[in-house]
Protein backbone atom coordinates (compact mmCIF):
# COMPACT_ATOMS: atom_id res chain seq x y z
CA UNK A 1 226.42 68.12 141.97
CA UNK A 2 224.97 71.58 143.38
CA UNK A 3 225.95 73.26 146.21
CA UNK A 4 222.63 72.98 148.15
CA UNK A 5 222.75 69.20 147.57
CA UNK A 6 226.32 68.66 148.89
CA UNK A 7 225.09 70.79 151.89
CA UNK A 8 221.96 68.44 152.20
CA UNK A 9 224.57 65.53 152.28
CA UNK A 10 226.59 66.59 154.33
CA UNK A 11 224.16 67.67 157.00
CA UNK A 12 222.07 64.17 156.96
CA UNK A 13 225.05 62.54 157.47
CA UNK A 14 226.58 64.21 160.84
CA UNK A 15 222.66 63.59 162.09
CA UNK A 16 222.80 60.31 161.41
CA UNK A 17 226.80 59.75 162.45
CA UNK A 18 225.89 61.35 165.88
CA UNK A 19 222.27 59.10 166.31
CA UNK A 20 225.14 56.04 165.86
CA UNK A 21 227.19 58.01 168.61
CA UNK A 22 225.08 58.09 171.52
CA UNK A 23 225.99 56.27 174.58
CA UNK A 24 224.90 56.68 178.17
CA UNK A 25 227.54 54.97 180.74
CA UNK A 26 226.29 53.51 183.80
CA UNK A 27 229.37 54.29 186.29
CA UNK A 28 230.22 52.84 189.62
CA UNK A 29 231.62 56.14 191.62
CA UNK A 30 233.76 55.76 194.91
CA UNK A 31 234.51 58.67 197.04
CA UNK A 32 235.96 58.99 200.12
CA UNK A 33 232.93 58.60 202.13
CA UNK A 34 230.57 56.88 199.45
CA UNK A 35 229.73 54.58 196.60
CA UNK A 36 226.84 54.61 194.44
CA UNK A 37 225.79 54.39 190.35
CA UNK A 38 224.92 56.75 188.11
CA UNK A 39 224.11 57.21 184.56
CA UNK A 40 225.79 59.85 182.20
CA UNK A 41 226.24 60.49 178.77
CA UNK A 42 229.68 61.58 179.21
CA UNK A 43 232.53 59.78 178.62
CA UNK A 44 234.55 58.32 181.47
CA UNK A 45 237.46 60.85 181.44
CA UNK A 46 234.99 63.99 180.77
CA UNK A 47 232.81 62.66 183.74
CA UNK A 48 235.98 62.09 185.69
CA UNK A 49 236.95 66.30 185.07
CA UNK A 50 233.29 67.55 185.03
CA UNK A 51 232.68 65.72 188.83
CA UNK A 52 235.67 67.25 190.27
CA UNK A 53 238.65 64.57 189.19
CA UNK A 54 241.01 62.41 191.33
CA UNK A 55 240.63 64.77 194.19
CA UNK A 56 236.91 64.03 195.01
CA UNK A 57 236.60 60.92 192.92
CA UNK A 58 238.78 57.78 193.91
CA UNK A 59 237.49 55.25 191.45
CA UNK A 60 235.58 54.94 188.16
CA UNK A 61 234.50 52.28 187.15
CA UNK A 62 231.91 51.75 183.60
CA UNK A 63 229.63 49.09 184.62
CA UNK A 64 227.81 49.47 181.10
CA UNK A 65 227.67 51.33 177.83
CA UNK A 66 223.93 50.96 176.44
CA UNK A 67 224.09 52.41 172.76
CA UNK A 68 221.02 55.29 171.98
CA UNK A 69 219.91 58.35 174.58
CA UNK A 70 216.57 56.46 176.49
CA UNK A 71 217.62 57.54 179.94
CA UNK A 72 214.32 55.70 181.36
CA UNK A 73 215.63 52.37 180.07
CA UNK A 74 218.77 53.12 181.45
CA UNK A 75 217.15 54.17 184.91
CA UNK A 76 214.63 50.91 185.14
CA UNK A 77 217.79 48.50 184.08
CA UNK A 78 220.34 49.25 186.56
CA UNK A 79 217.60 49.97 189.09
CA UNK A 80 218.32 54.13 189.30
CA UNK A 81 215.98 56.65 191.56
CA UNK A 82 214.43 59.42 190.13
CA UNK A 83 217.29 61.50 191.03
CA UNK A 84 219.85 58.98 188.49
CA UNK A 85 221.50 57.59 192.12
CA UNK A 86 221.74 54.17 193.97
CA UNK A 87 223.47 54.06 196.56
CA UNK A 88 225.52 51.17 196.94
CA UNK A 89 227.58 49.98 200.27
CA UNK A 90 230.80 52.03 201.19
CA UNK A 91 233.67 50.82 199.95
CA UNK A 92 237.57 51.43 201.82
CA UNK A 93 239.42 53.19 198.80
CA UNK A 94 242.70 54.96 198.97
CA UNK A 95 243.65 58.26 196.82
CA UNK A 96 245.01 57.43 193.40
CA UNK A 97 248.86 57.31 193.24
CA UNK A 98 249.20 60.01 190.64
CA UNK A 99 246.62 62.07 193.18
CA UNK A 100 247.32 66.09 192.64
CA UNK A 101 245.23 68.31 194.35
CA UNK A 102 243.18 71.26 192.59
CA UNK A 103 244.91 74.31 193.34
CA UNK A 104 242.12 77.25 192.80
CA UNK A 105 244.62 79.82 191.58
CA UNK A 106 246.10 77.77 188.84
């Protein structure tokens, strides 16, 4: 087999590996003074880091995994705004036991 067509191989298959990949999560997010969903396509513990971690965010929680990247379809099932929020009622949550606060120097 050629080069070229081991590179054409090889290149239709990490397309189609990452079309089989996508996932948006639909997450339920506590903080201290709210709770509402949103919809993400990353993964709970990169979400967790990306939105400020155990210091901001006091529970997680996937409420679905839809397979594929429609965002619409994920917005009109779980009932989303415009702005990918719904704010849900509060909800009394304390700080995770293993909470460490971010210290800005580290």
């Amino acid at each position: 087999m050629s080069l070229w067509r081991t590179l054409l191989i090889l290149s239709l298959l990490a397309v189609f590996s990452r079309e089989a990949s996508a996932r948006i999560y639909i997450y339920e997010v506590v903080t201290e003074h709210r709770r509402f969903q949103t919809a993400s396509k990353l993964q709970p513990s990169a979400f967790l880091s990306y939105y400020g971690g155990k210091d901001i965010i006091y529970e997680l929680t996937v409420v679905d995994v839809m397979k594929g990247d429609n965002f619409e379809e994920a917005v009109k099932k779980h009932k989303l705004d415009d702005n990918n929020y719904r704010d849900l009622s509060p909800k009394i949550s304390k700080r995770p036991s293993d909470f460490r606060r971010f210290v800005w120097w580290k």
